[in-house]
Protein backbone atom coordinates (compact mmCIF):
# COMPACT_ATOMS: atom_id res chain seq x y z
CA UNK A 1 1.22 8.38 6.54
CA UNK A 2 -2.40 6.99 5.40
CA UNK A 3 -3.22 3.81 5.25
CA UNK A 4 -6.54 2.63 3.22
CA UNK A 5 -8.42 -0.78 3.00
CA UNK A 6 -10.42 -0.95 -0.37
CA UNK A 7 -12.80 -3.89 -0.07
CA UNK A 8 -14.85 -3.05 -4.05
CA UNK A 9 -10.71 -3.45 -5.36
CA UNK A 10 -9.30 -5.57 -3.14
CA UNK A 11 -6.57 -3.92 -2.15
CA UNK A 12 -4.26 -2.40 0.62
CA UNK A 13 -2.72 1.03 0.16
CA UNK A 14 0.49 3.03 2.22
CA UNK A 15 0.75 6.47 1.51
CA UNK A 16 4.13 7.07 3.37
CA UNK A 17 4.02 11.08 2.39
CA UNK A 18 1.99 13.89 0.20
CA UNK A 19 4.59 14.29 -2.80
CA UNK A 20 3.60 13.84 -6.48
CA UNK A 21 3.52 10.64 -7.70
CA UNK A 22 5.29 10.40 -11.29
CA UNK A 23 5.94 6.58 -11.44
CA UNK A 24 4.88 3.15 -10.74
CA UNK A 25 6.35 0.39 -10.66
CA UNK A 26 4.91 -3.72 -10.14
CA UNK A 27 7.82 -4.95 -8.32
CA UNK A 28 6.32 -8.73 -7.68
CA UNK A 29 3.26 -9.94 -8.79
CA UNK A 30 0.20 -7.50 -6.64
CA UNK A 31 2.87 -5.54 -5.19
CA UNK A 32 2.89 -1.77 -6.50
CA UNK A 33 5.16 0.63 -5.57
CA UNK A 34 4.72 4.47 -6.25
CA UNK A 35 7.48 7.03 -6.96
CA UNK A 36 7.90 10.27 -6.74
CA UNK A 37 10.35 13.20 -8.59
CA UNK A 38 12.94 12.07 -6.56
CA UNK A 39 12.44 8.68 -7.68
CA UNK A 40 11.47 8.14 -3.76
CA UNK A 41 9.05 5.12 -3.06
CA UNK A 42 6.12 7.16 -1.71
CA UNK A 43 3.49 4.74 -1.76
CA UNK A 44 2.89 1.01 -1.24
CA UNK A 45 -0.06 -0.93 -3.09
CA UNK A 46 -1.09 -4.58 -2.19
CA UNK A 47 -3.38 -6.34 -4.54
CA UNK A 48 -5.35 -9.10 -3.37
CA UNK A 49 -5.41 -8.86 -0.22
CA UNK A 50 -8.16 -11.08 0.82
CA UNK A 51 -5.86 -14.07 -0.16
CA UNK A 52 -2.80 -12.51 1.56
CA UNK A 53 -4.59 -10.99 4.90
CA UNK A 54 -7.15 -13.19 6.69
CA UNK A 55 -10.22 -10.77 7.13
CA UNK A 56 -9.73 -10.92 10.48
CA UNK A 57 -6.53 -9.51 10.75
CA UNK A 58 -7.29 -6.64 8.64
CA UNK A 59 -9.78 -5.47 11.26
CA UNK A 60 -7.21 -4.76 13.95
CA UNK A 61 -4.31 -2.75 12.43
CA UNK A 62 -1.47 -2.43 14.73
CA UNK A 63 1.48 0.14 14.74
CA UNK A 64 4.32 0.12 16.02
CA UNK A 65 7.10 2.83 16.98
CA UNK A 66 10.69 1.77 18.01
C-alpha cells in the first residue's frame, strides 16, 4: 500500500495494490475511487484535503494493524 500527500493538487491518495487501473469513479463530492479489471477498488483519492485534514494532522500519519 502507498500512501501520497500532494500539496501543488491538494489531495490525498491510497494505493491499496499495483493492478491496472481501468475505472474511476466520484463516489461523493472529492472522493475518487479507482478500479481495477476486476472491478476491485484499488485506489482511494481525497480532494481537498486542506479543508478536510487540519495541516497538522497530516504531518503525523498513524497506522494501525488489528
Amino acid at each position: 500500500m502507498r500512501i501520497k500527500i500532494d500539496a501543488v493538487n491538494d489531495a490525498l491518495y491510497f494505493r491499496l495494490d499495483e493492478s491496472q487501473i481501468v475505472e474511476s469513479e466520484e463516489v461523493q463530492p472529492g472522493i475518487i475511487l479507482d478500479y481495477n479489471t476486476k472491478g476491485q477498488a484499488v485506489g482511494i483519492e481525497i480532494l481537498g484535503i486542506k479543508e478536510r485534514i487540519p495541516a497538522e494532522e497530516l504531518k503525523k500519519l498513524q497506522f494501525e494493524t488489528v
